[in-house]
C-alpha atoms as a PDB file:
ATOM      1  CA  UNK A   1      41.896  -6.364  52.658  1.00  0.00           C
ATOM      2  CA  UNK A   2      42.276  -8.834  55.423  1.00  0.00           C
ATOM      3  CA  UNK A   3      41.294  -8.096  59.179  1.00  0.00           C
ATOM      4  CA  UNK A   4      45.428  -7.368  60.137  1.00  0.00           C
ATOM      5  CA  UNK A   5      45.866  -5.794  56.937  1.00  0.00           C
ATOM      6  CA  UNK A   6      43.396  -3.348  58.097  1.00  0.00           C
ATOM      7  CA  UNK A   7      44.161  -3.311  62.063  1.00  0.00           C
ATOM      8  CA  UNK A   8      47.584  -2.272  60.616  1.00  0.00           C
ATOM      9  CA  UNK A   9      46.755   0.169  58.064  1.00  0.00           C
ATOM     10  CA  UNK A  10      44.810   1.979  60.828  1.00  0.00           C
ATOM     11  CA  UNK A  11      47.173   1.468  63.120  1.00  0.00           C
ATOM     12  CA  UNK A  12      49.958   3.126  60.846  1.00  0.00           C
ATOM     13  CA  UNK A  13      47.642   6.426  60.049  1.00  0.00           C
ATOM     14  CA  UNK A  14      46.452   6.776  64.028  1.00  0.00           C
ATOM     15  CA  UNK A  15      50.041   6.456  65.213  1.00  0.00           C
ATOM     16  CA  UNK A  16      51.285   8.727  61.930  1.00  0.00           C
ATOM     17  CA  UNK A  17      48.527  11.301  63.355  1.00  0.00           C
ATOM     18  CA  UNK A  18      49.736  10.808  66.821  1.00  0.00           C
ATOM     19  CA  UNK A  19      53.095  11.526  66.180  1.00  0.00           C
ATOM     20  CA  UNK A  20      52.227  14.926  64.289  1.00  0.00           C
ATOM     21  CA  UNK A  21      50.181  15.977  67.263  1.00  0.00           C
ATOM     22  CA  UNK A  22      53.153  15.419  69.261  1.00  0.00           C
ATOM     23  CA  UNK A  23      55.527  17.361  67.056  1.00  0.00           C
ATOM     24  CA  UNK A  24      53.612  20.274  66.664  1.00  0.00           C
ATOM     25  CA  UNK A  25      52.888  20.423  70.547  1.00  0.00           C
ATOM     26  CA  UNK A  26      56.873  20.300  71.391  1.00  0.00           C
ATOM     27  CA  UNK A  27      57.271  23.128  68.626  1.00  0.00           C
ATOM     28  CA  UNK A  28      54.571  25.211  69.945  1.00  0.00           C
ATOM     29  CA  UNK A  29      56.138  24.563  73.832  1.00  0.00           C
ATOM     30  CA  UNK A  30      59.357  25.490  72.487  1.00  0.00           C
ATOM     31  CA  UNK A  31      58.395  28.546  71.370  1.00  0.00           C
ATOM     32  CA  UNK A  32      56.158  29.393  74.180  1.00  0.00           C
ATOM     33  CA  UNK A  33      59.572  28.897  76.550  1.00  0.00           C
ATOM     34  CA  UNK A  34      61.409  31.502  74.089  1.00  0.00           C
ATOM     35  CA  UNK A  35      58.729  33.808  74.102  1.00  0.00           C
ATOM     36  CA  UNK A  36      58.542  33.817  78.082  1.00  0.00           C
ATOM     37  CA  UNK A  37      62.667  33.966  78.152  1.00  0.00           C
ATOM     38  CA  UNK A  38      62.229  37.308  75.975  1.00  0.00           C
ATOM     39  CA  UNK A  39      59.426  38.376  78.186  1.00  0.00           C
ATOM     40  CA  UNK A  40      61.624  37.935  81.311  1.00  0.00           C
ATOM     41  CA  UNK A  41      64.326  39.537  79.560  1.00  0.00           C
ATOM     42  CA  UNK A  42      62.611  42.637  78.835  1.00  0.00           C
ATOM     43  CA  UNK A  43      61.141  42.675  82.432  1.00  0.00           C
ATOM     44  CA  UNK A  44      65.222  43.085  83.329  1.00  0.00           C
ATOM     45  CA  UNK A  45      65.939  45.524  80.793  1.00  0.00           C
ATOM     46  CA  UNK A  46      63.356  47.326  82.561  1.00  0.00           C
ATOM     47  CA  UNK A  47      64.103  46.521  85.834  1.00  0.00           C
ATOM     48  CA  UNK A  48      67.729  47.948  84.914  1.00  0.00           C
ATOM     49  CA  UNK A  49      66.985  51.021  83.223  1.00  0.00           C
ATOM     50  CA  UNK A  50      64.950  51.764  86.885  1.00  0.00           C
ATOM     51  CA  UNK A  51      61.810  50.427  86.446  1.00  0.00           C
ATOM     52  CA  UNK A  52      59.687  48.228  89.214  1.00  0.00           C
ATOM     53  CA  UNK A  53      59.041  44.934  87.643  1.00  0.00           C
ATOM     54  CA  UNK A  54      56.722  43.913  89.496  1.00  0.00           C
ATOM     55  CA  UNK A  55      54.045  47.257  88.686  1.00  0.00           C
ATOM     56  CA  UNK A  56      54.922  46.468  85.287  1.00  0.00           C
ATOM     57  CA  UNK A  57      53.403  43.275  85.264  1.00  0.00           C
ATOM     58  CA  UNK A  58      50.447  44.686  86.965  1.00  0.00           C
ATOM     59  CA  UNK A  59      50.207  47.514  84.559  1.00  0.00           C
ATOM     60  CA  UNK A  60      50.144  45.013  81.938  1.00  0.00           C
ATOM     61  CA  UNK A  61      47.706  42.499  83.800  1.00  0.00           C
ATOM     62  CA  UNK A  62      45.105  45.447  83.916  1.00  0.00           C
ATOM     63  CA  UNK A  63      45.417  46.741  80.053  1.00  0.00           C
ATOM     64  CA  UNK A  64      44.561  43.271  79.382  1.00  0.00           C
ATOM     65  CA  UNK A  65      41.247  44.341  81.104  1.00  0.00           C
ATOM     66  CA  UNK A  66      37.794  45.718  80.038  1.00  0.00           C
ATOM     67  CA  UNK A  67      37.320  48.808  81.211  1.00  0.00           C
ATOM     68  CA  UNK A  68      34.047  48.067  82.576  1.00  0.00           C
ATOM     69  CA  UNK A  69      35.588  44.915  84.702  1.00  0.00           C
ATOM     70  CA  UNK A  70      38.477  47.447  85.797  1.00  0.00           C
ATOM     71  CA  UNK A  71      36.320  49.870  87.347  1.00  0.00           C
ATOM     72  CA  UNK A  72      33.998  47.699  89.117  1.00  0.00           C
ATOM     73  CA  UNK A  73      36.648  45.614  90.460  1.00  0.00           C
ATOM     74  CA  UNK A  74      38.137  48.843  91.850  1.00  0.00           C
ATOM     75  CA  UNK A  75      35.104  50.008  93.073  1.00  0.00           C
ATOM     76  CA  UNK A  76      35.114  45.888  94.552  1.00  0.00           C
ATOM     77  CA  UNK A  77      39.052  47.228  96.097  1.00  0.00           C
ATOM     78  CA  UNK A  78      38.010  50.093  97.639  1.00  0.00           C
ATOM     79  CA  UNK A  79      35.003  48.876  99.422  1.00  0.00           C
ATOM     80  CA  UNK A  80      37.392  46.502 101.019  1.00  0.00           C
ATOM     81  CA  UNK A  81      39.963  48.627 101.647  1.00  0.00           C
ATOM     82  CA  UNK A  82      37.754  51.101 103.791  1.00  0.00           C
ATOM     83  CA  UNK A  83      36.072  48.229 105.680  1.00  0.00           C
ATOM     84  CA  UNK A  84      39.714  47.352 106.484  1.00  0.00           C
ATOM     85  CA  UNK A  85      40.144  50.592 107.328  1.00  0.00           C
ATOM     86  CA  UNK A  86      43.134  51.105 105.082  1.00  0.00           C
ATOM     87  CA  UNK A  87      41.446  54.280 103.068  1.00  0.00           C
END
């Protein structure tokens, strides 16, 4: 195979490659952006049937946690709170 034959072949497979890295990022982003619109619309389902949106996503920020990290980084809060005075 000549030199071009070769700078072509490669350059047919890298940009074949390239383009199926590309497509499967736009899928992935497309679903991400349905999967936060569903998110969001359960956060106003919630929000409707009475519920405070914003503790929900707080609620849900600390079940992600350790409970380990949660209680020291309570322990972390209320130190600062009663320095603040605010205890």
């Amino acid at each position: 195979m000549s030199q071009t034959s070769e700078n072509v072949a490669e350059s047919s497979v890298a940009s074949d490659e390239l383009r199926s890295f590309i497509e499967r990022i736009e899928r992935l982003e497309e679903e991400k952006k349905t999967i936060s619109d569903d998110i969001k619309d359960v956060y106003g389902e919630a929000k409707s049937r009475g519920y405070d949106a914003k503790v929900l996503r707080k609620v849900v920020s600390i079940r992600k946690q350790d409970a380990n990290e949660r209680a020291e980084m309570d322990a972390i809060l209320d130190v600062y709170l009663q320095a603040l005075g605010m205890v």
